[in-house]
Protein backbone atom coordinates (compact mmCIF):
# COMPACT_ATOMS: atom_id res chain seq x y z
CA UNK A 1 0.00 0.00 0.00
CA UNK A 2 2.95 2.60 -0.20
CA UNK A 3 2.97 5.14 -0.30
CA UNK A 4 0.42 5.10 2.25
CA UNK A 5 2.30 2.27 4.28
CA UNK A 6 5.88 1.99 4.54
CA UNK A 7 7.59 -1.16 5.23
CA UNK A 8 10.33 -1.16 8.50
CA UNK A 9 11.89 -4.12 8.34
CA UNK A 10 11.06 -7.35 10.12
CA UNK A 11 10.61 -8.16 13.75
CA UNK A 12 11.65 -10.88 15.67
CA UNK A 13 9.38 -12.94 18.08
CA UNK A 14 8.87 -15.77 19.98
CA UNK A 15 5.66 -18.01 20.57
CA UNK A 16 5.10 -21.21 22.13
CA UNK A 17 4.97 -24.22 19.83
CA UNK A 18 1.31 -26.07 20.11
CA UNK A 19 1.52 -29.62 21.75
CA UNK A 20 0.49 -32.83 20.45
CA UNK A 21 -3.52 -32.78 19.06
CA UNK A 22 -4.17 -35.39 21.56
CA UNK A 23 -2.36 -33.54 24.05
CA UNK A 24 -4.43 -30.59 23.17
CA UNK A 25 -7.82 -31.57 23.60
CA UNK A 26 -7.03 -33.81 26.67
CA UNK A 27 -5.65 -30.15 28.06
CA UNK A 28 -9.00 -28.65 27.40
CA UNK A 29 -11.11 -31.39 28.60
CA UNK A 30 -9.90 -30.97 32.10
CA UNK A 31 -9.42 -27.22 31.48
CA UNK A 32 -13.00 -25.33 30.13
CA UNK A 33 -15.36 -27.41 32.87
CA UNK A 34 -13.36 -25.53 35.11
CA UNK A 35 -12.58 -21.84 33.73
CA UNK A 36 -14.94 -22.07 30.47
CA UNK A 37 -17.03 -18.82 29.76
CA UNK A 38 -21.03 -19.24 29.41
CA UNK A 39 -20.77 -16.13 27.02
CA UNK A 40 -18.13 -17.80 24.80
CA UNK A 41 -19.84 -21.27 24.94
CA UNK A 42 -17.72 -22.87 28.11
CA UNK A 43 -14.77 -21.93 25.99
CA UNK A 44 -11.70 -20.07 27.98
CA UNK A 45 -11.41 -17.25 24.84
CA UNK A 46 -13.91 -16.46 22.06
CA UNK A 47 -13.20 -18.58 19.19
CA UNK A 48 -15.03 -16.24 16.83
CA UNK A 49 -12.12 -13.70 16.78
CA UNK A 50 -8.97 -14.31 15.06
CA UNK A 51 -6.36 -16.73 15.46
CA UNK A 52 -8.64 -18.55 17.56
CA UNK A 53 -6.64 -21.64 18.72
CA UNK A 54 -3.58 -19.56 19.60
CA UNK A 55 -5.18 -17.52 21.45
CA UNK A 56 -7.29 -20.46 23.28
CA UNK A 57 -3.61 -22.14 23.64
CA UNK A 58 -1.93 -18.60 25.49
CA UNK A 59 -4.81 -19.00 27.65
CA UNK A 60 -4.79 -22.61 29.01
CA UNK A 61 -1.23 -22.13 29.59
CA UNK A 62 -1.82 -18.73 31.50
CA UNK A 63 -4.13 -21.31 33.70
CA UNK A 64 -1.85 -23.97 34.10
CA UNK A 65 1.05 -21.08 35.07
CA UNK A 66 -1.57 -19.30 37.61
CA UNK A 67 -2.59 -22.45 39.29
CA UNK A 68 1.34 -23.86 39.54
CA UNK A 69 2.31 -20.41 41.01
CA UNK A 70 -0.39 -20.20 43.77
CA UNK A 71 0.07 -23.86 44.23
CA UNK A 72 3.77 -24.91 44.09
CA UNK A 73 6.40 -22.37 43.84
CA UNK A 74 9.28 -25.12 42.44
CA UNK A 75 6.75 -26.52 39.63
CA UNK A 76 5.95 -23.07 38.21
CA UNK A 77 9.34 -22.02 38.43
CA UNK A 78 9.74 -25.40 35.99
CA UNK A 79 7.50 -24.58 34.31
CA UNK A 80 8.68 -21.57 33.19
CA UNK A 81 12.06 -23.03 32.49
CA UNK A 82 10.22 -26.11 29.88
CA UNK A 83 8.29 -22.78 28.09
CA UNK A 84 11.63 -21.08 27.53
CA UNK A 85 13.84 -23.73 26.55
CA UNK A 86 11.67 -26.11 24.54
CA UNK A 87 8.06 -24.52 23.50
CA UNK A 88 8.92 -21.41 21.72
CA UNK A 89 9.98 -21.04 18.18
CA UNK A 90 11.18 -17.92 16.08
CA UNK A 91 9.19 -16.22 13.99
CA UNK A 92 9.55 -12.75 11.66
CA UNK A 93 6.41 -10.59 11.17
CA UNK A 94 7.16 -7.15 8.94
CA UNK A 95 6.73 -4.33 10.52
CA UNK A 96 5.08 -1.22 9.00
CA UNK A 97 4.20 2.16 9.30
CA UNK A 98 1.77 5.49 7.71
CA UNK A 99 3.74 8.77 7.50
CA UNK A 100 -0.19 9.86 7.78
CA UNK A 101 1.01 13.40 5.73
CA UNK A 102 4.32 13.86 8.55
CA UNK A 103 7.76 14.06 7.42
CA UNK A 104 9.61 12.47 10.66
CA UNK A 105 7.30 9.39 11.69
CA UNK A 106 10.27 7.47 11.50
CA UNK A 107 12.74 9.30 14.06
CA UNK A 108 9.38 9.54 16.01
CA UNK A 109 8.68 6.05 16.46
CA UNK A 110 12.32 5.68 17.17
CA UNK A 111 13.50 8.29 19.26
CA UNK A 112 10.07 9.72 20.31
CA UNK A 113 10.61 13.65 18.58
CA UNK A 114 7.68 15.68 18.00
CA UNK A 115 5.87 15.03 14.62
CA UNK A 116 5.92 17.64 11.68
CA UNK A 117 3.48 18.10 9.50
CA UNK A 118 3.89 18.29 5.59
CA UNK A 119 1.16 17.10 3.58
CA UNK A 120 -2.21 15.79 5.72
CA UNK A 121 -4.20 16.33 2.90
CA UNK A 122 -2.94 13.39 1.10
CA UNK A 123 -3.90 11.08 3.52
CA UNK A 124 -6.93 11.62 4.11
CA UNK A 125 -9.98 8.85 3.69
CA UNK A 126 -11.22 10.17 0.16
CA UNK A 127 -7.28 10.08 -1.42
CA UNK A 128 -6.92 6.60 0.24
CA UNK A 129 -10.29 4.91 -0.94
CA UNK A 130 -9.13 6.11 -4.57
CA UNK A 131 -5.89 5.06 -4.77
CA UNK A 132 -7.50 1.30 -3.02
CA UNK A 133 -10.28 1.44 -5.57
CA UNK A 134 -7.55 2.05 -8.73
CA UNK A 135 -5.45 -1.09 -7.84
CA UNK A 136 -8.68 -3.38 -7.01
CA UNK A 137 -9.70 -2.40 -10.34
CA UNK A 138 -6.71 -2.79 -11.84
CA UNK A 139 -6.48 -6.31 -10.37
CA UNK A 140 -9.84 -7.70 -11.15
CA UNK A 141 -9.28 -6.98 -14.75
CA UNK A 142 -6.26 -8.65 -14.59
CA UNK A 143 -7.52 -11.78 -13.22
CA UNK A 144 -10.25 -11.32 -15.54
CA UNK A 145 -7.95 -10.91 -18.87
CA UNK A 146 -5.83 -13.45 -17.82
CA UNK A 147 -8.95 -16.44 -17.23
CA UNK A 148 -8.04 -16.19 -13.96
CA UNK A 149 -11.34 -15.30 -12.38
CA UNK A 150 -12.88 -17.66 -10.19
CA UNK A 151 -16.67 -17.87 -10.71
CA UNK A 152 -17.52 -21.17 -8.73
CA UNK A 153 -17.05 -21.41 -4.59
CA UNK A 154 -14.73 -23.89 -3.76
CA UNK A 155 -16.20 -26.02 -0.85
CA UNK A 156 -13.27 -28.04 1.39
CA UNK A 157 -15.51 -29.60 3.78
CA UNK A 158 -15.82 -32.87 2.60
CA UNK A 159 -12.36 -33.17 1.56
CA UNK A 160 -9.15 -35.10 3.35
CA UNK A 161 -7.42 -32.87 5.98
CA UNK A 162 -4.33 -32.02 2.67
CA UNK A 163 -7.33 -30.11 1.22
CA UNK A 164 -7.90 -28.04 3.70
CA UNK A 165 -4.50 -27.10 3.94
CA UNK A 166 -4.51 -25.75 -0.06
């Protein structure tokens, strides 16, 4: 979307790894009678939100870290020592940023100077829907031209676990 959004560069983070499948659901069996939420269906987090089953997976291991901690002191401490030695892997997300019509958003992410202004009017809604509307435009007649455009729905629900993946 430049030059509305300007890439960084990438981060760096770490998440934990999920267990097992088995493992999984044998965690939340003995987990949501417990701590499940009547407004999100006895589920510990609402599912209907994004990334769903990481979310639901940072959350049963926030329970099992609360309960070790206010239970015993040496198996939380344990268990802290298993998450950050075996269950977290490395991943790189790009980070990116609007100059939103400022000439210094850089320096003011980074060192935290006061933004100046230069051209606001650029960014505003109307200039952004119209430059969006050009390249979705520009891209269905591509796909279009090309005999690329998709007319049926593709349904994956009766399909083997691989097609799901596609």
């Amino acid at each position: 979307m430049e030059p509305f959004v300007i890439g960084f560069g990438l981060t760096q983070s770490a998440v934990l790894m999920y267990p097992l499948a088995n493992i999984y659901c044998e965690l939340r069996k003995h987990i949501e009678p417990i701590y499940g939420i009547p407004e999100f269906n006895g589920r510990v987090t609402n599912i209907g939100k994004s990334s769903p089953k990481q979310r639901e997976f940072n959350r049963l291991i926030s329970i099992i870290g609360e309960n070790l901690k206010s239970l015993d002191n040496e198996k939380f401490k344990e268990f802290q020592k298993l998450k950050k030695e075996h269950m977290r892997v490395k991943t790189q997300k790009g980070y990116y940023y609007s100059t939103l019509g400022y000439e210094n958003v850089k320096e003011h992410i980074i060192t935290g100077v006061p933004l100046i202004e230069k051209d606001r009017n650029r960014y505003d809604f109307n200039n952004l829907f119209d430059w969006w509307v050009r390249k979705a435009t520009n891209y269905y007649n591509t796909l279009k031209d090309n005999n690329k455009f998709r007319t049926i729905l593709e349904d994956y629900r009766n399909g083997d676990i691989i097609d799901l993946i596609r």
